[in-house]
Protein backbone atom coordinates (compact mmCIF):
# COMPACT_ATOMS: atom_id res chain seq x y z
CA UNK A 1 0.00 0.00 0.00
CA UNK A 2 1.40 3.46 -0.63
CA UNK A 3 0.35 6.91 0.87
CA UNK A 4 -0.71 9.93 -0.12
CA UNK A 5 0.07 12.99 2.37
CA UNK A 6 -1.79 17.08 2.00
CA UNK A 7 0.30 19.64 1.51
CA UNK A 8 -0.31 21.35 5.62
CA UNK A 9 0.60 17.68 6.99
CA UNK A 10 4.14 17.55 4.61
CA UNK A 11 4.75 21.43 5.42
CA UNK A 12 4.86 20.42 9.14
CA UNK A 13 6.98 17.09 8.95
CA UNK A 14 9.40 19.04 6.59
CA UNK A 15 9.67 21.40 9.50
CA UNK A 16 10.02 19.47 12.44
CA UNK A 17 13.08 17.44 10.47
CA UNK A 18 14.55 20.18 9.62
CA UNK A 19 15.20 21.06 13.26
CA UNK A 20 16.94 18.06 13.70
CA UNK A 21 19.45 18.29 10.30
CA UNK A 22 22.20 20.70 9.34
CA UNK A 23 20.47 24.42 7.53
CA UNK A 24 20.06 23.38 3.78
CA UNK A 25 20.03 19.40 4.31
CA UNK A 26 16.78 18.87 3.48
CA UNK A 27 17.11 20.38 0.16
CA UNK A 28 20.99 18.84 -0.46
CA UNK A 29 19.11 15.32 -0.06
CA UNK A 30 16.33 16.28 -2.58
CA UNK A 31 18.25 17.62 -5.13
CA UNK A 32 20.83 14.33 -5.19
CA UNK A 33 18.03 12.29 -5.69
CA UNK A 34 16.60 14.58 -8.61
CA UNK A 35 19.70 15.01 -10.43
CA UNK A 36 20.44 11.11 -9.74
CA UNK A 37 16.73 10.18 -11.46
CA UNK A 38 17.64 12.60 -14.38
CA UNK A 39 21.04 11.19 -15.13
CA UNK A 40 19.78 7.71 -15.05
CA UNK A 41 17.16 9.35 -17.61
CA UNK A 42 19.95 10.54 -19.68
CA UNK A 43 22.21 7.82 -19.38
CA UNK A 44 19.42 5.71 -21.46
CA UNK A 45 19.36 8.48 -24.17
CA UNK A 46 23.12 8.54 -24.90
CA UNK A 47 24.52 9.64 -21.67
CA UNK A 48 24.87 12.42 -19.18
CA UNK A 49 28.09 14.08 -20.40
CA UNK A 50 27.40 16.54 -23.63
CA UNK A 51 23.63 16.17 -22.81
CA UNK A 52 21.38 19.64 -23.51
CA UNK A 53 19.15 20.07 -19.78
CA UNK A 54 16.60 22.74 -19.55
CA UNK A 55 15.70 24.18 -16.04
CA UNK A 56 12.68 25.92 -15.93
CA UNK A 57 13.15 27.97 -12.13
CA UNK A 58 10.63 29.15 -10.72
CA UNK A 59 11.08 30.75 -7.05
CA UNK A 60 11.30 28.80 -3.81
CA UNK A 61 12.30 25.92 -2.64
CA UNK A 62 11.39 24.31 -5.65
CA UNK A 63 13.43 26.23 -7.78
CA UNK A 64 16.06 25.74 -5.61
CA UNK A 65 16.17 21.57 -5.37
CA UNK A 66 16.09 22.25 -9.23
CA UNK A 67 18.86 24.49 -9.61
CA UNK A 68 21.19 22.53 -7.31
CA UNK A 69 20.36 19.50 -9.35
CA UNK A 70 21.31 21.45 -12.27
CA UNK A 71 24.35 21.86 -11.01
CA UNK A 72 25.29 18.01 -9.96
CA UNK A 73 24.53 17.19 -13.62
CA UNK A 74 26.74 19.72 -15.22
CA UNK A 75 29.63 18.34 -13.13
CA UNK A 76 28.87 15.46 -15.07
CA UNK A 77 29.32 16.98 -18.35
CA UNK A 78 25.62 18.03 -19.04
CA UNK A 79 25.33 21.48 -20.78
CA UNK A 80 22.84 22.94 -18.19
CA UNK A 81 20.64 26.37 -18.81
CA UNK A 82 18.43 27.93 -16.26
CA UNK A 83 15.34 29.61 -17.50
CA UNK A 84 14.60 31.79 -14.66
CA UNK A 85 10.74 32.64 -14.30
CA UNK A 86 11.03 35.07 -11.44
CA UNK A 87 14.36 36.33 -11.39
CA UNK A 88 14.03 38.57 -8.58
CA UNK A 89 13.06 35.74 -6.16
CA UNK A 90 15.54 33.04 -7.74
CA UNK A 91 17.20 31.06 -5.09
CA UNK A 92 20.37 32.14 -4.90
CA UNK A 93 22.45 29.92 -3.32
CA UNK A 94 21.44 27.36 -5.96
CA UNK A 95 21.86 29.81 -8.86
CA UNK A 96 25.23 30.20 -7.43
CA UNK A 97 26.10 26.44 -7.19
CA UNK A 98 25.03 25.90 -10.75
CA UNK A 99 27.50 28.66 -12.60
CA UNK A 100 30.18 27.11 -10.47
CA UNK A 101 29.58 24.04 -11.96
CA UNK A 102 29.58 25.43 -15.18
CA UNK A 103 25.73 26.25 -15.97
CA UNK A 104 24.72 29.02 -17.13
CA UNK A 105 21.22 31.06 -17.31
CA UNK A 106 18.96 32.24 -20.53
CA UNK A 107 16.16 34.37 -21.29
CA UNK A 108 14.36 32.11 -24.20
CA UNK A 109 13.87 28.31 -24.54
CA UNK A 110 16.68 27.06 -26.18
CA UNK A 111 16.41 25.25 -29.94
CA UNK A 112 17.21 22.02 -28.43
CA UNK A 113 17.06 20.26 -25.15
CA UNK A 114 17.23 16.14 -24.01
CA UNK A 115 16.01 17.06 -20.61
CA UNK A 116 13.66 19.46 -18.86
CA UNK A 117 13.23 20.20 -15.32
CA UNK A 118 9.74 21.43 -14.14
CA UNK A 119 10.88 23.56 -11.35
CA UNK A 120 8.42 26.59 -11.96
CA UNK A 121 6.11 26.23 -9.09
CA UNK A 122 6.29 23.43 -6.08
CA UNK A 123 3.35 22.17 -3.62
CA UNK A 124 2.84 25.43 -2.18
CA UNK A 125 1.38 26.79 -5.11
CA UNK A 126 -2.21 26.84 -6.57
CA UNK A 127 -3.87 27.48 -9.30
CA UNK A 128 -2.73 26.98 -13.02
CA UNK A 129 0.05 28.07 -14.77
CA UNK A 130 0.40 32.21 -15.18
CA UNK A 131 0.55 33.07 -18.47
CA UNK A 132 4.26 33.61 -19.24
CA UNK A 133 4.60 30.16 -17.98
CA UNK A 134 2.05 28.58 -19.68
CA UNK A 135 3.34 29.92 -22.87
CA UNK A 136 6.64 28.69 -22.25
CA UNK A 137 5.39 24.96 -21.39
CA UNK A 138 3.17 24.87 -24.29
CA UNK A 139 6.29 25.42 -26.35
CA UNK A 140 8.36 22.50 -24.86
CA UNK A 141 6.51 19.94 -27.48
CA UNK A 142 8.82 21.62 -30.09
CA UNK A 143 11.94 20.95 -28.06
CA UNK A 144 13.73 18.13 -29.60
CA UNK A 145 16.85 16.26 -28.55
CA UNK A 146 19.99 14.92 -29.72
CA UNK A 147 17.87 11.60 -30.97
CA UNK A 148 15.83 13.50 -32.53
CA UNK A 149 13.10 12.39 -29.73
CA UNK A 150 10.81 14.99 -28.10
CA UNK A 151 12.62 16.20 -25.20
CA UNK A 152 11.75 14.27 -21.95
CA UNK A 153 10.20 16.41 -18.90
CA UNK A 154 10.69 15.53 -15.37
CA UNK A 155 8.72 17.53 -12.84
CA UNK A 156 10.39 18.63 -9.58
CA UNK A 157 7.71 17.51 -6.80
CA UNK A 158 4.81 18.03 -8.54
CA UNK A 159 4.16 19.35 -12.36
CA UNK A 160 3.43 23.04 -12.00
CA UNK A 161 -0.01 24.10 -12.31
CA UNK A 162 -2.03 21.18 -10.66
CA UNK A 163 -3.81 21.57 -7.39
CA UNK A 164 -1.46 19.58 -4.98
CA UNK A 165 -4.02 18.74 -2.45
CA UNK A 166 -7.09 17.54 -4.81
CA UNK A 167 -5.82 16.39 -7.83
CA UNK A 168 -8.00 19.15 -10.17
CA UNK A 169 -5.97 20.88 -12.99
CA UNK A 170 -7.56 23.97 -13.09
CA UNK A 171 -5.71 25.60 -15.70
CA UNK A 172 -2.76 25.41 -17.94
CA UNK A 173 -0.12 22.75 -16.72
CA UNK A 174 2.84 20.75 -16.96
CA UNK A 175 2.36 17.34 -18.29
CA UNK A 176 5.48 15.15 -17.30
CA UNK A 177 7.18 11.80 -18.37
CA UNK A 178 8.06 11.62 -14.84
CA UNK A 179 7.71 13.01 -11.36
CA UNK A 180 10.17 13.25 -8.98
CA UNK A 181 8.85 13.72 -5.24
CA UNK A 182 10.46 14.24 -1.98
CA UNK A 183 9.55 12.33 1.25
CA UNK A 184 6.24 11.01 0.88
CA UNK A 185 3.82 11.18 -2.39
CA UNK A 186 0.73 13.95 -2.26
CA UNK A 187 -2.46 13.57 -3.18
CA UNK A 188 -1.95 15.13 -6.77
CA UNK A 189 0.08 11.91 -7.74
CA UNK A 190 -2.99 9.49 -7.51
CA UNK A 191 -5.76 12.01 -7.80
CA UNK A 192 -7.94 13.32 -11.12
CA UNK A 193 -6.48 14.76 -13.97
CA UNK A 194 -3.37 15.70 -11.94
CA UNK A 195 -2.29 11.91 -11.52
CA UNK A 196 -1.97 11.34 -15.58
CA UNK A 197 -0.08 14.27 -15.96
CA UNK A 198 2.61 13.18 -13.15
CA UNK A 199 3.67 10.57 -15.57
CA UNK A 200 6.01 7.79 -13.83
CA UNK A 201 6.09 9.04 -10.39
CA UNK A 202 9.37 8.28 -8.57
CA UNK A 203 9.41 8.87 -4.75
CA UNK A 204 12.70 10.12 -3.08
CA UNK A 205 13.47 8.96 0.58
CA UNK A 206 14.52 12.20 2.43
CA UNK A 207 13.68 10.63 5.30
CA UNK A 208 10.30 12.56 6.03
CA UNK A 209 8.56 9.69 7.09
CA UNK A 210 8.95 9.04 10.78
CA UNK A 211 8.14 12.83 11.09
CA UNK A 212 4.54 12.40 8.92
CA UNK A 213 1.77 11.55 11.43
CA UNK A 214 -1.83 11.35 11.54
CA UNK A 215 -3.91 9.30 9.02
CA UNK A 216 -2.34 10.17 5.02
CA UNK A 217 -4.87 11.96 2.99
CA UNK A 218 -5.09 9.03 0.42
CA UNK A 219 -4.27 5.35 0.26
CA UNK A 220 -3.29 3.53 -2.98
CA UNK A 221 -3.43 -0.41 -2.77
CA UNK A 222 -1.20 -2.56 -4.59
CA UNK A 223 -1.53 -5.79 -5.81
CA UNK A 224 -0.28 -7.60 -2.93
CA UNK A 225 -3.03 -6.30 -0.87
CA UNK A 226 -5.82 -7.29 -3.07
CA UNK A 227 -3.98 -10.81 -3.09
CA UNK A 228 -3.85 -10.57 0.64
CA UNK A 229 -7.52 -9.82 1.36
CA UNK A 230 -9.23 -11.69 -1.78
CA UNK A 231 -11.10 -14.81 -0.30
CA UNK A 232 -9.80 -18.16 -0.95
CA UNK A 233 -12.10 -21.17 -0.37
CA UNK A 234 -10.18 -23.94 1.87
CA UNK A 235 -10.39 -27.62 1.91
CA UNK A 236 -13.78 -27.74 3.92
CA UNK A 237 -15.36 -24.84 2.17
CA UNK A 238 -18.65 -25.68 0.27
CA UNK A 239 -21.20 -23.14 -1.84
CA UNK A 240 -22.47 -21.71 1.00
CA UNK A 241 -19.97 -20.90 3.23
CA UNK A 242 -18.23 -19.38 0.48
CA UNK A 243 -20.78 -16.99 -0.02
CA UNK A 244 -23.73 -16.34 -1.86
CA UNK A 245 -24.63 -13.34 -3.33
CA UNK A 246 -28.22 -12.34 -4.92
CA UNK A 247 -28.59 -10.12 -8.34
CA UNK A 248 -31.78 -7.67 -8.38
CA UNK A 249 -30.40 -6.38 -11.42
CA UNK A 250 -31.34 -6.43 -14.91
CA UNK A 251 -35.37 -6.33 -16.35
CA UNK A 252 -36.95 -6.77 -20.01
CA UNK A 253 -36.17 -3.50 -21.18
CA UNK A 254 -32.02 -3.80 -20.29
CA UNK A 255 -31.35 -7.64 -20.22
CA UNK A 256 -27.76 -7.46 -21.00
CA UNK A 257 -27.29 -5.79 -17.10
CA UNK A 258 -28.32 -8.82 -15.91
CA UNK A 259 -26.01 -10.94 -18.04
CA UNK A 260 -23.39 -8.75 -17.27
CA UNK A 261 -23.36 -8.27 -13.53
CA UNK A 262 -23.92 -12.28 -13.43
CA UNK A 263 -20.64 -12.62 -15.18
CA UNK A 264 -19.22 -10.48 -12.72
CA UNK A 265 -20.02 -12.10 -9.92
CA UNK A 266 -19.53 -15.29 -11.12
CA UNK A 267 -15.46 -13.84 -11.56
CA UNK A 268 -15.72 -13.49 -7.98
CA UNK A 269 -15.23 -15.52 -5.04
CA UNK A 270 -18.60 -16.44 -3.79
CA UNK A 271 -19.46 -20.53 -4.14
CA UNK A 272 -22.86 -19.45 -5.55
CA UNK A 273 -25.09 -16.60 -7.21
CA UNK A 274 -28.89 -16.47 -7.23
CA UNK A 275 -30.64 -14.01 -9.79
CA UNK A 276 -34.29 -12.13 -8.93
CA UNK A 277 -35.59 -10.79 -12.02
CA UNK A 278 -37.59 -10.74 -15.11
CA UNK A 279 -34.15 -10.97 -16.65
CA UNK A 280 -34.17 -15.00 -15.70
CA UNK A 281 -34.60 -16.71 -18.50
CA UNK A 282 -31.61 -15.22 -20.44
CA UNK A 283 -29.50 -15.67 -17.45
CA UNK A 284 -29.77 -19.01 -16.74
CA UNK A 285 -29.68 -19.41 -20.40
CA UNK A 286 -26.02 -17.82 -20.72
CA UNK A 287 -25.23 -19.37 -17.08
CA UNK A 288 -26.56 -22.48 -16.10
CA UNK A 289 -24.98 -22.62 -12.92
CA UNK A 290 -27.13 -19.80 -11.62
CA UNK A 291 -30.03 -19.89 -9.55
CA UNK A 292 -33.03 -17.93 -10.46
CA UNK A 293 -36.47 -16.17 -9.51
CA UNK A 294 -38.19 -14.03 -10.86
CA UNK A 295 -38.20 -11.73 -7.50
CA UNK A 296 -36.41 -10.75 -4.49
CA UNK A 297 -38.77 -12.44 -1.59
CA UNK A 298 -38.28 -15.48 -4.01
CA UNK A 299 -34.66 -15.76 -4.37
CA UNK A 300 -33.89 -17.76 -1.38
CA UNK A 301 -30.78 -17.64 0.86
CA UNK A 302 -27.91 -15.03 0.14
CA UNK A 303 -25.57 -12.93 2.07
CA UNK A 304 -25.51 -10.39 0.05
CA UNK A 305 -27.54 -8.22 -2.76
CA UNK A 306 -26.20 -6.16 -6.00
CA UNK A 307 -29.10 -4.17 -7.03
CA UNK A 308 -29.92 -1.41 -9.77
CA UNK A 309 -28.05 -2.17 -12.99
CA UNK A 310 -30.83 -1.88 -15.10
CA UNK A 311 -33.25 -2.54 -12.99
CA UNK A 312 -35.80 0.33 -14.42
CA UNK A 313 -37.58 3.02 -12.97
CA UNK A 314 -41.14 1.65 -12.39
CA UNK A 315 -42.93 0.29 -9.03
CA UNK A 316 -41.94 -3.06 -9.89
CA UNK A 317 -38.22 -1.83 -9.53
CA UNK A 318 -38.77 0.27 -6.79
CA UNK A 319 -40.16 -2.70 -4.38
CA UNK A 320 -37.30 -4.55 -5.18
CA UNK A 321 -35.26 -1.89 -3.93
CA UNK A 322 -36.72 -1.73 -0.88
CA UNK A 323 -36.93 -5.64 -0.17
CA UNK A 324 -33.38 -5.41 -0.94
CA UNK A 325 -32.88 -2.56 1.43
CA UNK A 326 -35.04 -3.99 4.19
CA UNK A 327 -32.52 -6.94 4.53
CA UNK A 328 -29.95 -7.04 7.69
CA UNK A 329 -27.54 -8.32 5.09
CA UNK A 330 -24.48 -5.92 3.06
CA UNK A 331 -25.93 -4.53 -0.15
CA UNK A 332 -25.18 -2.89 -3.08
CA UNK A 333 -26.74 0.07 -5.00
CA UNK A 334 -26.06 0.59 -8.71
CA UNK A 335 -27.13 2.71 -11.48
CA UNK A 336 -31.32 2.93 -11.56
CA UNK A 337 -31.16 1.61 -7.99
CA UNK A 338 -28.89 5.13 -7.13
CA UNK A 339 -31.78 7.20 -8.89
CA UNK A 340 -34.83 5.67 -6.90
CA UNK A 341 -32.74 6.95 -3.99
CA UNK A 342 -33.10 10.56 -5.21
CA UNK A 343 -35.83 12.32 -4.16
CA UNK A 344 -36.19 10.99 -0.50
CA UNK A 345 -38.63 8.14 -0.47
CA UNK A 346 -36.35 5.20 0.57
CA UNK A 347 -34.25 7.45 2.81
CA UNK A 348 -35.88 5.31 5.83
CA UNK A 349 -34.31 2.32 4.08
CA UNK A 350 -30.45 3.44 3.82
CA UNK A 351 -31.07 3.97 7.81
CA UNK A 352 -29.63 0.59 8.51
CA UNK A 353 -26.75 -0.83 10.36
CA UNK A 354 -25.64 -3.58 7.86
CA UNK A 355 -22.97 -2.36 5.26
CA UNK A 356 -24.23 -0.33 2.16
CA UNK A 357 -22.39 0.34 -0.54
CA UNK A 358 -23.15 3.23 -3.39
CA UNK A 359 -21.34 2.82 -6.70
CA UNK A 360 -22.22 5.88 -8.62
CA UNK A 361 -20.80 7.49 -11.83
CA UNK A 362 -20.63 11.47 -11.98
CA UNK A 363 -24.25 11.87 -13.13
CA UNK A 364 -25.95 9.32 -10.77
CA UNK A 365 -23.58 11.29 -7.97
CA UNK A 366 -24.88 14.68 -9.08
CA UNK A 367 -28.30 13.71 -9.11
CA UNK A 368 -28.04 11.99 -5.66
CA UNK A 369 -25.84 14.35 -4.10
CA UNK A 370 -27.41 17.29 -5.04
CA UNK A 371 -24.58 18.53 -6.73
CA UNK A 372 -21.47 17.32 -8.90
CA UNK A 373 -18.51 16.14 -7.67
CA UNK A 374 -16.11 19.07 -8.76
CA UNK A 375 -12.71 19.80 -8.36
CA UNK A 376 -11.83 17.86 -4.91
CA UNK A 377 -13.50 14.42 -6.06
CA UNK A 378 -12.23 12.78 -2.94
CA UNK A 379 -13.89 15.04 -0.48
CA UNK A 380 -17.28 15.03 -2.38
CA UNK A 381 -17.36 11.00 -2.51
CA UNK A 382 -16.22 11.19 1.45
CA UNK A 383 -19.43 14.07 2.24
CA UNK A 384 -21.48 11.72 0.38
CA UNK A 385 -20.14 8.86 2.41
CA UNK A 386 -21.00 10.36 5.56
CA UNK A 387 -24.57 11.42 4.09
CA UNK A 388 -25.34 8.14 3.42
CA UNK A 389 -23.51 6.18 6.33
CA UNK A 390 -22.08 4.38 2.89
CA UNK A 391 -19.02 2.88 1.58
CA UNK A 392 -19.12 5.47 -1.85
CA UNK A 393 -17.49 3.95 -5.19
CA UNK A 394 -16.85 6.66 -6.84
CA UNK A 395 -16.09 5.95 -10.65
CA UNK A 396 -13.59 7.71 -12.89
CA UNK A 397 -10.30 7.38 -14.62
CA UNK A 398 -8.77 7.23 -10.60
CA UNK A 399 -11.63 5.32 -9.30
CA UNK A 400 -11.95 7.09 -5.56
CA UNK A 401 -13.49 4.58 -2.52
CA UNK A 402 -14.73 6.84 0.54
CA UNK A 403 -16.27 5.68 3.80
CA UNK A 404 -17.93 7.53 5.86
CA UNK A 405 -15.38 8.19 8.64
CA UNK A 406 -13.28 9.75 5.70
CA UNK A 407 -11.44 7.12 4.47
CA UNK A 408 -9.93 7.99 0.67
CA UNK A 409 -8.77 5.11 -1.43
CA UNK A 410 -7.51 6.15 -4.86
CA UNK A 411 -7.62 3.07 -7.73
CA UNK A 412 -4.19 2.99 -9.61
CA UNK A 413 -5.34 0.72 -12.35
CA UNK A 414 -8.19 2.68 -14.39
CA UNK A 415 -8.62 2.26 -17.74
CA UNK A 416 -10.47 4.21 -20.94
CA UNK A 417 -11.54 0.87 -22.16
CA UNK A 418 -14.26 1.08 -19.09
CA UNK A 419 -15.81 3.86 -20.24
CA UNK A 420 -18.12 1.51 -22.09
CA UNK A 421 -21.98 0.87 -21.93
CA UNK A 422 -22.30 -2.53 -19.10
CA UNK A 423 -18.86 -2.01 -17.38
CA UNK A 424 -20.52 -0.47 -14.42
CA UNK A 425 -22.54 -3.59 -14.46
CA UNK A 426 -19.66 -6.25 -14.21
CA UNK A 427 -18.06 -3.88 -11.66
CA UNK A 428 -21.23 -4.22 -9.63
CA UNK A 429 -21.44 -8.09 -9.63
CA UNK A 430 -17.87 -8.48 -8.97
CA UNK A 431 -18.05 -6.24 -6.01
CA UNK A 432 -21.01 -8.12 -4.92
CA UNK A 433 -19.43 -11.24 -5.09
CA UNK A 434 -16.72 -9.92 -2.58
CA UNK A 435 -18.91 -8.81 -0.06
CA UNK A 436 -20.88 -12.23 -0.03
CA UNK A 437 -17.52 -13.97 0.35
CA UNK A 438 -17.17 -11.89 3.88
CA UNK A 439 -15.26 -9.33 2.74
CA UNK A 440 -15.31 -5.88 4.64
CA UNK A 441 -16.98 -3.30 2.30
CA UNK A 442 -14.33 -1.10 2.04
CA UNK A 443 -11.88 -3.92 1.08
CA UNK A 444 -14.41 -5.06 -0.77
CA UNK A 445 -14.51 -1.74 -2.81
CA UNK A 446 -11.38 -1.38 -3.50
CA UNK A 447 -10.21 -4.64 -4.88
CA UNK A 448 -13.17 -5.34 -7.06
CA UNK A 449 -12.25 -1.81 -8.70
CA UNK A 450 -8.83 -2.79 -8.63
CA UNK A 451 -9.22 -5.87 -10.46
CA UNK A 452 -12.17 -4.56 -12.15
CA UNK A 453 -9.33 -2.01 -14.04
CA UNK A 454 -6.58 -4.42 -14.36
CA UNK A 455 -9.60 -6.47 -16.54
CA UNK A 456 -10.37 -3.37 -18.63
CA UNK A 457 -6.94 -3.24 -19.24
CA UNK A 458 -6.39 -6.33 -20.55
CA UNK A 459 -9.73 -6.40 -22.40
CA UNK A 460 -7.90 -3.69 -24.59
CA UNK A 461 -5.20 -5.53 -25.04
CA UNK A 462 -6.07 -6.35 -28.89
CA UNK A 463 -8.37 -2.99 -29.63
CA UNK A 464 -11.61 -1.44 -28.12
CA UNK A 465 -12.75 -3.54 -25.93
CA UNK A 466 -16.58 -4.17 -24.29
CA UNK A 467 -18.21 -4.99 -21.36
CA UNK A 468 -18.19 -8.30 -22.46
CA UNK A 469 -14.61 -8.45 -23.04
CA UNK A 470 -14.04 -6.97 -20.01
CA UNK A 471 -16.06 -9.62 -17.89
CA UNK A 472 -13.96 -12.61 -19.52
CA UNK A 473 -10.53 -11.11 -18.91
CA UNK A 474 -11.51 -11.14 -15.17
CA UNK A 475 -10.69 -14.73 -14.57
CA UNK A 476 -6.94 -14.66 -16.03
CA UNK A 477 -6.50 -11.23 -14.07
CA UNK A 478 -7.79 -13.14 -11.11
CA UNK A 479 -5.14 -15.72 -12.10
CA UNK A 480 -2.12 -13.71 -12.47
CA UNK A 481 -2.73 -12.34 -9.04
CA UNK A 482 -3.64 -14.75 -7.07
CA UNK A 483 -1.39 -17.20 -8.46
């Protein structure tokens, strides 16, 4: 698992280390690991010495771990210029380190460059880019290097112009090949739009972290926690104490969300699935392992319920719902099942104590919520959370999980190729699966969306892929990580 830390909590470790260290330490020990990630950079593009590098300075701190990394790389032989954004508040001990290593400053981009350094603005900063900067980053695509390649950007801590603490880009910004950050990562790494442009993110040890306390802002899971907490049957499990989970999902009209979410869950780790709908036919059709009914009070046994993907709108749908909801057992809200919640009428029914889990996209949010989720995506899903006393899914490129004590999980492996009709519904069914196999809902959450992406990703593999596609590359997923 990694950790994502707000700007306030890294201001306040970075200060309370720095009272223990020499003046200027902190800083020495970030800009050897900068220049050290460039030159490795470098070294796989014909090597450091001769090599054109481009520092964009801004002022700061962050214009000064850039400049003094400018300088370790021209005592390597690199032919290092300083663009200096704000000459007046340069940093000018590192200005002075990098002419005595034989950099030198200029006043326009240069014609050629195999490295940039995005050191115009650092995590202090908000807002996008001013406009003299912007102009000068829009005009690094032209750079070109001595491979002819487009010159490769590395951004000092952040890349300037994203909002460090949410993840928004609100403006003009950097967009880097990689990102090289100091002590702990920040939300803007594994956030919104800000994560994609951070490119390969590489994390320098400065040795911030026994100084970092409290709970991190954002947690990231790898695949060695979803291996950890995915349920494994063992050699006196049967279909029932595995789990069994129940589908309300699906109706005449939208057929294929039945089918869909029952592929899901059958990806999943529960020993059985049972399907309530007038979707039953089809299913057991397609999966004749399946047990079906054609309603909720007929579906027998489960311990737990997926409802909503296409459910429908209509009264029919609506007492589902709340059969569903009147359960002491963990359930699951999708799609139409999100949009019978609007409006009040089954807000007696999310007043329960068993687990509840919301899976909305950014319209079903808005029109539940009240509102979109904006520019902080994390804090919305977390408010909505703690509306709903609910474990929120909320879906996007960086899939966020919130609970409703403000827990923020960020989703590392989101894909394009799940921005397809039915995804949602093979999400839901996998999900579902999880929480009938005894999984915790948050857990639950956030390795079904893990796994979930690492599917769409494979689905896409070979060209555009569907939902589909994406349901049958579950099981080898499921196989490369738990194997």
């Amino acid at each position: 698992m990694r950790q994502a830390w707000r700007v306030g909590e890294v201001r306040a470790a970075e200060k309370n280390l720095m009272a223990t260290l020499p003046e200027g330490a902190l800083m020495q020990r970030a800009a050897a690991g900068l220049a050290r990630r460039c030159a490795l950079l470098l070294e796989d593009a014909g090597g450091v010495y001769g090599a054109r590098v481009l520092l964009l300075v801004g002022s700061g701190d962050n214009g000064g771990d850039t400049l003094y990394a400018g300088a370790a790389l021209a005592r390597r032989g690199a032919q290092v210029r300083a663009l200096l954004l704000t000459p007046e508040r340069v940093h000018l001990a590192g200005l002075t380190a990098l002419r005595q290593a034989g950099g030198f400053t200029t006043r326009d981009l240069p014609p050629r460059a195999d490295l940039v350094l995005d050191g115009i603005v650092g995590i202090g900063a908000s807002g996008g880019l001013r406009p003299e900067a912007a102009a000068i980053v829009r005009d690094l695509a032209a750079l070109r290097g001595r491979d002819g390649e487009r010159a490769v950007v590395v951004a000092v801590d952040v890349p300037s112009g994203v909002t460090v603490d949410t993840g928004d880009v609100p403006g003009d910004a950097v967009t880097a090949d990689v990102t090289v950050t100091f002590g702990c990562l920040k939300p803007a790494h594994v956030l919104g739009p800000a994560a994609v442009r951070c490119g390969h993110v590489d994390l320098v040890d400065i040795g911030l972290g026994p100084a970092l306390t409290g709970d991190p802002a954002v947690r990231v899971p790898d695949a060695a926690d979803i291996a950890a907490w995915w349920p494994r049957p063992g050699a006196t499990s049967d279909k029932y104490t595995r789990g069994v989970v129940g589908l309300a999902t699906g109706s005449a009209s939208y057929p294929g969300a039945a089918l869909l979410s029952t592929a899901g869950a059958l990806a999943g780790p529960s020993g059985m699935v049972r399907y309530a709908g007038s979707a039953h036919r089809e299913v057991v059709r397609a999966h004749p392992s399946v047990v079906v009914a054609n309603r909720v009070a007929d579906a027998g046994r489960v311990q737990a319920w997926v409802c909503g993907s296409g459910l429908g709108s209509g009264a029919e749908a609506r007492t589902e719902l709340r059969s569903v909801l009147a359960t002491a057992l963990p359930v699951l809200l999708d799609a139409d099942a999100i949009n019978l919640l609007v409006g009040g009428e089954h807000a007696d029914d999310l007043r329960r104590d068993a687990p509840l889990v919301l899976t909305p996209h950014d319209g079903e949010f808005k029109r539940l919520a009240g509102e979109a989720p904006g520019s902080d995506r994390a804090a919305a899903a977390a408010r909505l959370a703690a509306w709903t006393n609910a474990v929120v899914l909320l879906k996007g490129d960086r899939t966020i999980v919130a609970t409703p004590s403000g827990e923020i999980w960020a989703n590392p492996t989101g894909s394009p190729a799940l921005a397809t009709a039915g995804s949602g519904d093979v999400l839901a069914g996998l999900l579902g699966s999880l929480l009938a196999a005894g999984l915790p809902a948050v857990r639950a959450a956030v390795a079904a969306a893990y796994v979930h992406g690492l599917a769409g990703r494979r689905a896409a593999v070979d060209g555009p892929a569907t939902a589909s596609d994406v349901a049958a590359a579950l099981r080898p997923v499921l196989a490369d990580l738990l194997n």
